[in-house]
Protein backbone atom coordinates (compact mmCIF):
# COMPACT_ATOMS: atom_id res chain seq x y z
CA UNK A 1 1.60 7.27 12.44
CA UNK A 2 3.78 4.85 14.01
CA UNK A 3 3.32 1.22 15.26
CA UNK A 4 2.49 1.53 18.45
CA UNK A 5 -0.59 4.17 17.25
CA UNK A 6 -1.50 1.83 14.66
CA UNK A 7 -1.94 -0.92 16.58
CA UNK A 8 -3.79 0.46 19.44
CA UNK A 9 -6.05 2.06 16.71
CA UNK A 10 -6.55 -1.60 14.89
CA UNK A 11 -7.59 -3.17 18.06
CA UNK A 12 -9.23 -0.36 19.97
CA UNK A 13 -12.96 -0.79 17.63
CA UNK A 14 -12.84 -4.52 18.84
CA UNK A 15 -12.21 -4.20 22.88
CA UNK A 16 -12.28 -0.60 24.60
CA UNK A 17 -9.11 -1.34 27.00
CA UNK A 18 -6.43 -1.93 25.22
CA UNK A 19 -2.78 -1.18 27.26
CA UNK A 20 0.96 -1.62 26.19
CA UNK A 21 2.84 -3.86 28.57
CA UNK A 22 -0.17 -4.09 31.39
CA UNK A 23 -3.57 -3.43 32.21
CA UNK A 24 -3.98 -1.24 35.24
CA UNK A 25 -5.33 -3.10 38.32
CA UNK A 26 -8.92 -4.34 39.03
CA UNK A 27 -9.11 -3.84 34.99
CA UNK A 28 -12.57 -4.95 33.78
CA UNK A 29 -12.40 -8.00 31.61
CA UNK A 30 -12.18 -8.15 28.32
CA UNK A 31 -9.25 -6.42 27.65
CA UNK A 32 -6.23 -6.68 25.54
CA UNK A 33 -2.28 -6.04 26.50
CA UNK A 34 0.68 -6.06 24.16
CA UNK A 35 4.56 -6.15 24.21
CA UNK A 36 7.03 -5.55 21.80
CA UNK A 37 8.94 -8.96 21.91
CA UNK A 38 11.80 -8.17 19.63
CA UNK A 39 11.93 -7.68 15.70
CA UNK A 40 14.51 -7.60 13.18
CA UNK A 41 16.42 -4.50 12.94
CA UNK A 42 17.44 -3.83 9.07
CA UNK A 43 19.46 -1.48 7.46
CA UNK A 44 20.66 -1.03 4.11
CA UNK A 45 23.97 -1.63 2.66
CA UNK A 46 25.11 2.15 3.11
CA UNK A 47 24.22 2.27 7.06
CA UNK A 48 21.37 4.39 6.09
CA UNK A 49 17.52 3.17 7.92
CA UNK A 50 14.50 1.88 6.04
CA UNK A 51 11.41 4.22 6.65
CA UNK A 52 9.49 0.63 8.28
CA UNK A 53 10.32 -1.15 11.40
CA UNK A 54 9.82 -4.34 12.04
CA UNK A 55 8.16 -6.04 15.87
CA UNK A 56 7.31 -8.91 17.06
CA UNK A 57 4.40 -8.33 19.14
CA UNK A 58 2.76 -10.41 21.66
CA UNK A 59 -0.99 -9.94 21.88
CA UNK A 60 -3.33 -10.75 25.24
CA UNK A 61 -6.34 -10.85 25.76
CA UNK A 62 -7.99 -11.83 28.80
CA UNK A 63 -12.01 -12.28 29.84
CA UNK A 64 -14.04 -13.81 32.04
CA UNK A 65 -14.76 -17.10 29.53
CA UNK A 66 -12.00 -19.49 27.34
CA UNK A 67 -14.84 -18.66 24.74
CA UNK A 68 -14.66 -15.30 24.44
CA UNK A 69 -11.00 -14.71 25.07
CA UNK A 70 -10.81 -17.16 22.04
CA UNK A 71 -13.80 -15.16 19.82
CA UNK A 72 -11.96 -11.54 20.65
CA UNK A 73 -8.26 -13.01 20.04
CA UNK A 74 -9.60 -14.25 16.47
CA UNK A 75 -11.09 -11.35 15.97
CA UNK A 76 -7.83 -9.20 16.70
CA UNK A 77 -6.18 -11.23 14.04
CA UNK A 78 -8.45 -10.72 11.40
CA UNK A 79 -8.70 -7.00 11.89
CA UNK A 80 -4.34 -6.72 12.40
CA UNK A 81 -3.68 -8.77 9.07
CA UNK A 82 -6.58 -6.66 7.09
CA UNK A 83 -4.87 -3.75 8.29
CA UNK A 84 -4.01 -0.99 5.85
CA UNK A 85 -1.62 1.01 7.90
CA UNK A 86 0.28 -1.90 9.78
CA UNK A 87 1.68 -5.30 7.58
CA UNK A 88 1.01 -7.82 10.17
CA UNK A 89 1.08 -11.62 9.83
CA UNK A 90 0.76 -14.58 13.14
CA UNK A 91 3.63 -16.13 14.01
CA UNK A 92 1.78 -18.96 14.93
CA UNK A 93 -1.71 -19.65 16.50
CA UNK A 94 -2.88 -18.30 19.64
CA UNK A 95 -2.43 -20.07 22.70
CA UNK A 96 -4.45 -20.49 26.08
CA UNK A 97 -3.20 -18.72 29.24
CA UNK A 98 -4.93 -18.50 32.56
CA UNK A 99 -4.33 -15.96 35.48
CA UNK A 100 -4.58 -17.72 38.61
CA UNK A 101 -4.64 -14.26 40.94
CA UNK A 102 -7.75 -12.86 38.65
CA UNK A 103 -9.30 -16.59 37.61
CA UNK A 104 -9.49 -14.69 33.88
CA UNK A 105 -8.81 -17.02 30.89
CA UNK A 106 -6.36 -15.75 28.32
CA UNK A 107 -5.45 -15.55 24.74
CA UNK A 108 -2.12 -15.15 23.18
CA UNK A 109 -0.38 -14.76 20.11
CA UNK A 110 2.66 -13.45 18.38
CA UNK A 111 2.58 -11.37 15.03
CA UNK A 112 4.94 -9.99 12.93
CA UNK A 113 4.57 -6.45 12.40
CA UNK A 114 5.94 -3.87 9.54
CA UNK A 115 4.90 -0.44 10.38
CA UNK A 116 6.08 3.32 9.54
CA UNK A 117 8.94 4.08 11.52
C-alpha cells in the first residue's frame, strides 16, 4: 500500500470522514483531516532509495464537544501506533484548536510516520 492508504485505512474504522488536507464544506462533525508536514528524506550511501518513507503528519479532528474531539484524537493514536502496516509514533501530545467560523472544537497532533514507499 502506501502511506497515504494506510493511514486513511487506520483511521477510517474510528470516524467515517476522514479527508487529506480539508474536509469539504458544511462537513458533519466528527471528522478527521491530515497533512503531510514534512519528513526526513533518506537515502543510502550509493544514491540508491530505501523502500520506506518517512512523514510527519498532522492529525485533526474536529466535533461538536472539547470531549469528544479529545476521546476520538486518543483514540486515533492508539489505533496509528498499534498499526501493523504504518510505524507511527506522536511527536508530542495533542493540542486544543477551535474554529471560530464553524464553533467546532479541535484536536491536533503530529506523528511520525514510516510507511512503504
Amino acid at each position: 500500500m502506501s502511506l497515504e492508504v494506510d493511514l486513511h485505512n487506520a483511521i477510517k474504522p474510528l470516524c467515517a470522514r476522514v479527508f487529506p488536507d480539508v474536509a469539504p464544506a458544511n462537513t458533519t462533525t466528527p471528522y478527521v483531516t491530515w497533512q503531510q508536514i514534512g519528513g526526513k528524506a533518506p537515502t543510502y550511501l550509493d544514491g540508491s532509495l530505501p523502500n520506506k518513507r518517512n512523514a510527519f503528519v498532522q492529525v485533526n479532528v474536529w466535533a461538536k464537544t472539547r470531549l469528544e474531539a479529545t476521546q476520538l484524537m486518543l483514540q486515533i493514536e492508539e489505533a496509528l501506533c498499534a498499526s501493523t502496516t504504518l510505524v507511527a509514533r506522536p511527536q508530542g501530545a495533542l493540542q486544543a484548536a477551535f474554529d471560530d467560523d464553524t464553533e467546532s472544537r479541535g484536536a491536533i497532533q503530529d506523528f511520525e510516520i514510516w510507511a512503504t514507499r
